[in-house]
Protein backbone atom coordinates (compact mmCIF):
# COMPACT_ATOMS: atom_id res chain seq x y z
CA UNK A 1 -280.80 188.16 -131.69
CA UNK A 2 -280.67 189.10 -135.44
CA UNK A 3 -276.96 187.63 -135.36
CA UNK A 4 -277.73 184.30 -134.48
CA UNK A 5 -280.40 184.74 -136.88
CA UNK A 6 -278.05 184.81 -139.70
CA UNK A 7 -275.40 182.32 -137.90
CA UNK A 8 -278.18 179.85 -138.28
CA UNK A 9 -279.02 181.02 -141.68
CA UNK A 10 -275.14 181.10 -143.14
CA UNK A 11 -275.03 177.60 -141.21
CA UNK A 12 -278.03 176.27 -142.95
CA UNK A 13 -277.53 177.70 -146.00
CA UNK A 14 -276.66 175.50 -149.43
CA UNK A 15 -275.75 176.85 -152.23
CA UNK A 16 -276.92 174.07 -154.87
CA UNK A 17 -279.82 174.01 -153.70
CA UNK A 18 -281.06 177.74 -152.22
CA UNK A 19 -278.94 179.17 -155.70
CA UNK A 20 -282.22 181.03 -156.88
CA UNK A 21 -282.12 185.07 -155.63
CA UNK A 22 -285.94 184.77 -154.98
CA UNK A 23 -285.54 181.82 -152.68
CA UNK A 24 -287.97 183.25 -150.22
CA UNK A 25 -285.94 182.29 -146.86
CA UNK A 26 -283.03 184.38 -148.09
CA UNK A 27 -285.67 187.32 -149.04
CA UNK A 28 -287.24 186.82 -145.52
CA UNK A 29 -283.63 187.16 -143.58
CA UNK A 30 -282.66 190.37 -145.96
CA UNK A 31 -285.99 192.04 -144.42
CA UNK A 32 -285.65 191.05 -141.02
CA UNK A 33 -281.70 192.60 -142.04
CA UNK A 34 -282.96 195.81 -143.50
CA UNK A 35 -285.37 196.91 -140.58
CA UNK A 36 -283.14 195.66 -137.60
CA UNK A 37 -280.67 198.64 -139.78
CA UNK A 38 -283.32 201.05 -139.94
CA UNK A 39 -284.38 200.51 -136.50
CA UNK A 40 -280.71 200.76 -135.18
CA UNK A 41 -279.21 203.27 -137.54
CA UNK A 42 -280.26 206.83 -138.00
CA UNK A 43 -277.92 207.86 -141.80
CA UNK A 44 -279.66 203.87 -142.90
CA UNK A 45 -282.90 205.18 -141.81
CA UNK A 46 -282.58 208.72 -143.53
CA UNK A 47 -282.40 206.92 -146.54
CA UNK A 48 -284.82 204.81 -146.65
CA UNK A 49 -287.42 207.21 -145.32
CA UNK A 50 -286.57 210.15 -147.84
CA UNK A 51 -285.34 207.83 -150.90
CA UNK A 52 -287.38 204.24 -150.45
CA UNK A 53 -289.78 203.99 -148.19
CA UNK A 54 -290.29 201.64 -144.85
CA UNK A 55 -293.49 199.83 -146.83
CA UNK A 56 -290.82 198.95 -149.33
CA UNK A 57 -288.16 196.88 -147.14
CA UNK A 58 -291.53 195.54 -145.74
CA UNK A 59 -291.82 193.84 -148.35
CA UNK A 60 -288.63 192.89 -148.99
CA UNK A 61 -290.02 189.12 -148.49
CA UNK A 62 -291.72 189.37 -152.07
CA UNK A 63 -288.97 190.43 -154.19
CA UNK A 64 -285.81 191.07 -154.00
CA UNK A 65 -286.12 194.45 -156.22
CA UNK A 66 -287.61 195.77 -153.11
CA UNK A 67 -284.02 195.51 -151.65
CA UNK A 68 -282.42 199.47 -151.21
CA UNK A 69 -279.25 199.16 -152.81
CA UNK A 70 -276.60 201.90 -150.74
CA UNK A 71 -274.08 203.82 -153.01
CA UNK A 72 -270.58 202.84 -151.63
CA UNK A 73 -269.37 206.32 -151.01
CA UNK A 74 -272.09 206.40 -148.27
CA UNK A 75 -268.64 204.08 -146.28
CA UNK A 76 -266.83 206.78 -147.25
CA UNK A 77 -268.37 209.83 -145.83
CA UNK A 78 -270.22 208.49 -142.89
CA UNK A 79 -269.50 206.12 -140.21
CA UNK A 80 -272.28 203.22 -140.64
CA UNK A 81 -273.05 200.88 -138.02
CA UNK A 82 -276.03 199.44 -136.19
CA UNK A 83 -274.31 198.22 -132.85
CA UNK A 84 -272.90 200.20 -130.03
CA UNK A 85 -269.90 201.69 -130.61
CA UNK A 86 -268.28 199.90 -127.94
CA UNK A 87 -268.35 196.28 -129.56
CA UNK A 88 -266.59 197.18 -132.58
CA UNK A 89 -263.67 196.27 -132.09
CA UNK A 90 -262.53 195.95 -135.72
CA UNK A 91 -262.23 198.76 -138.71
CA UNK A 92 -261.85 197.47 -142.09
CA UNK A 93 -260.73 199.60 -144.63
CA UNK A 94 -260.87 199.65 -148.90
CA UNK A 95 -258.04 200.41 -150.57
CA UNK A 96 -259.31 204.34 -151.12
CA UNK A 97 -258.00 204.29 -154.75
CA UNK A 98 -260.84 207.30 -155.43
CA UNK A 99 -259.78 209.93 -154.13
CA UNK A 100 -257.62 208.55 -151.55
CA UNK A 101 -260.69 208.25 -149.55
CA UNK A 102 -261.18 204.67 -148.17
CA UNK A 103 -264.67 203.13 -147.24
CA UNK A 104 -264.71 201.83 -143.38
CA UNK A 105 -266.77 198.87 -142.02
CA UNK A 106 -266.98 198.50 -138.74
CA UNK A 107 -267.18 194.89 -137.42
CA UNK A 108 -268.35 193.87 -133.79
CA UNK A 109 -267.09 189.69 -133.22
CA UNK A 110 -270.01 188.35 -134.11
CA UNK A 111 -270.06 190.13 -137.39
CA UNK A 112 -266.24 188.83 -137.66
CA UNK A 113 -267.69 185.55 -136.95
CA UNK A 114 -270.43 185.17 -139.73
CA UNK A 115 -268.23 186.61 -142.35
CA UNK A 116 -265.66 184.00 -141.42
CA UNK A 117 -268.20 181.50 -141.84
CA UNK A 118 -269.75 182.63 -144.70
CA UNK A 119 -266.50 182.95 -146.78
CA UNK A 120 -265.50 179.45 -145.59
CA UNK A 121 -268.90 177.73 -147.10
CA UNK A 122 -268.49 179.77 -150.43
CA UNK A 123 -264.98 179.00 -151.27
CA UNK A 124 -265.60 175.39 -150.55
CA UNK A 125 -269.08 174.94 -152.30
CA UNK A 126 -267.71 176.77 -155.52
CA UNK A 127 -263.60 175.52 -155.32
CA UNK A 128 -264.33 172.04 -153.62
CA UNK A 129 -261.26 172.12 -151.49
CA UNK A 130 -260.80 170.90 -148.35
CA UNK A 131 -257.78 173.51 -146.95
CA UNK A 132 -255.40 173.75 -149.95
CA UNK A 133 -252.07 175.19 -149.43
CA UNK A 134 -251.67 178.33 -150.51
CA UNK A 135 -249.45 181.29 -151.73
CA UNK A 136 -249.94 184.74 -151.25
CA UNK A 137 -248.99 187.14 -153.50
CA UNK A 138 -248.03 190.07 -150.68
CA UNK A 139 -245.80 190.34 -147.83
CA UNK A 140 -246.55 189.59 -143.70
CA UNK A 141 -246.00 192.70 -142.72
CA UNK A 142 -249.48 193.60 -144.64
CA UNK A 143 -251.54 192.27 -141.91
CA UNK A 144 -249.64 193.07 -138.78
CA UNK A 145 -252.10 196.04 -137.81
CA UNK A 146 -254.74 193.86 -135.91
CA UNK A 147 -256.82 196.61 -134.95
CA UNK A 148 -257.78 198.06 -138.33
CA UNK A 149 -257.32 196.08 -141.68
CA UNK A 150 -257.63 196.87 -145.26
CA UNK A 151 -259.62 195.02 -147.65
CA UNK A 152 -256.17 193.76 -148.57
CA UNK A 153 -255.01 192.69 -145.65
CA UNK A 154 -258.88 191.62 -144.90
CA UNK A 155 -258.46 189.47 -148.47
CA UNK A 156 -255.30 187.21 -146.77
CA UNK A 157 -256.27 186.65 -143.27
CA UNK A 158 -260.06 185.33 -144.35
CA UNK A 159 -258.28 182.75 -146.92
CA UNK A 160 -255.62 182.20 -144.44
CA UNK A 161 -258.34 180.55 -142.48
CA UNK A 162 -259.20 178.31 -145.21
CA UNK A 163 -255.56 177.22 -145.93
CA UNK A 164 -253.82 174.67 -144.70
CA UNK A 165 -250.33 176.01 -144.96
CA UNK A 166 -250.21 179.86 -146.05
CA UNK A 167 -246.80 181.16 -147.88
CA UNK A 168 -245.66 184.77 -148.63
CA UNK A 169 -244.22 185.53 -151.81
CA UNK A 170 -242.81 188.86 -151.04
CA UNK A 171 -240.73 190.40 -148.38
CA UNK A 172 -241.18 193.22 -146.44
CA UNK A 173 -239.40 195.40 -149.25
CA UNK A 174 -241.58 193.43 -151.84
CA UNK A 175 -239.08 191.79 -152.92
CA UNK A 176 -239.66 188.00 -154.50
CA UNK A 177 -239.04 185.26 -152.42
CA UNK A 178 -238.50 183.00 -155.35
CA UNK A 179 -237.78 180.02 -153.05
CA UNK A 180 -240.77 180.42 -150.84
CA UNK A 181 -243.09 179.53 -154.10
CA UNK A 182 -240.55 176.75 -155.43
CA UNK A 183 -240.87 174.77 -151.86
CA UNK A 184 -244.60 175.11 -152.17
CA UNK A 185 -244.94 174.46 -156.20
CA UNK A 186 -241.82 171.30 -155.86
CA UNK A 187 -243.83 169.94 -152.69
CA UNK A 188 -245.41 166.08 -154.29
CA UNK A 189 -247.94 166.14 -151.13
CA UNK A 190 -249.39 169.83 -152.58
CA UNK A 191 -251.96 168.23 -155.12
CA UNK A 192 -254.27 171.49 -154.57
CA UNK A 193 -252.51 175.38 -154.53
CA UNK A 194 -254.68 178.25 -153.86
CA UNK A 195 -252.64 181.47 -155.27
CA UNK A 196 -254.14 184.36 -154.04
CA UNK A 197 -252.69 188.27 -155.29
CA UNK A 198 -254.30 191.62 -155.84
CA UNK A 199 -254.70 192.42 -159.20
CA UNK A 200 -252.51 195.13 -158.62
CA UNK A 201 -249.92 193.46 -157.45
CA UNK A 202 -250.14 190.28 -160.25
CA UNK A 203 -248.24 192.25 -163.22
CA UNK A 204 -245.66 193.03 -160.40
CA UNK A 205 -245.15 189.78 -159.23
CA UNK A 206 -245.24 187.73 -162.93
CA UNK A 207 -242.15 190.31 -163.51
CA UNK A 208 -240.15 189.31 -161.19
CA UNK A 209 -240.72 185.80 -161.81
CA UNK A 210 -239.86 186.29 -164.94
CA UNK A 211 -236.59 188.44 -164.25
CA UNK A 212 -235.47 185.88 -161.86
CA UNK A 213 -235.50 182.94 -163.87
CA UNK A 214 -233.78 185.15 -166.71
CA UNK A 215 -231.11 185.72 -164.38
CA UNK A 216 -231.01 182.11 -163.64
CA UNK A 217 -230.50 181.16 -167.27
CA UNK A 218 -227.92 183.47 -167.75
């Protein structure tokens, strides 16, 4: 029930319009979100019993400063969810640069399914494309675990969606594939390119580039 609640929200929703935080439908779906996780979640409802209090998220619908905001190592050292265990059927993982400790979130379909949705409507209401093609700035092999994804490998398969044609730039040695990015770049018919890299990997990548076409002119 409270999933095709916020289906029919995320499907609904518009941006331009609904951009103000205190836009009270939004406040009314985060409190109808934060009891259904109190209700269905015993470490959520620790929390909010001994640090906030259940009159609080009641009245969520007023402001959203009444909204408990979760430190993220709460991922880390417990397993939060609010289905049964046996829908999950997806782990995503952070990168678990602290410590080497990675947050988990634990995704049952229709969870998938409104985060697919909702990333779809933001990247097109803020970018305005209509599936650009795109490079990625990573190798394949980065999302062949289907089972359990980091937020990496998360990052590439949610754009990949959104994509008409998705490129690797890398191999599976993470090497550059300097031709892969030429066919897309050279291509008269790609009027829109979506690059997409980690941060971490962008000083990488530019420096191969760059060593490549050095080698070139030489």
């Amino acid at each position: 029930m409270i999933n095709e609640e916020v289906l029919d929200y995320i499907k609904s929703y518009n941006f331009l319009k609904n951009k103000n935080s205190e836009n009270k439908e939004f406040l009314d779906h985060q409190q109808n979100l934060c009891l259904y996780h109190y209700k269905n979640n015993k470490y959520y409802k620790k929390i909010i019993d001994d640090i906030f209090s259940l009159e609080k998220i009641k009245n969520i619908h007023h402001s959203i400063n009444n909204i408990p905001y979760l430190p993220v190592d709460l991922f880390k050292k417990y397993e939060l969810y609010s289905t049964n265990l046996n829908n999950i059927f997806k782990v995503l993982r952070s990168s678990g640069t602290t410590n080497n400790n990675p947050s988990k979130i634990f995704l049952d379909r229709e969870n998938a399914n409104s985060q697919t949705l909702s990333l779809s409507k933001i990247f097109t209401e803020f970018t305005g494309l209509n599936r650009p093609n795109m490079i990625i700035g990573d190798c394949q092999e980065t999302i062949k675990n289907k089972k359990s994804f980091s937020a990496r490998a998360a990052g590439i398969i949610g754009f990949s969606y959104l994509c008409r044609k998705p490129t690797f730039a890398l191999d599976s040695d993470m090497n550059l594939i300097l031709k892969n990015i030429e066919n897309v770049v050279s291509n008269d018919k790609n009027k829109n390119i979506l690059i997409l890299v980690l941060l971490l990997l962008l000083g990488y990548i530019c420096s191969k580039i760059n060593y490549q076409l050095r080698l070139r002119k030489s």
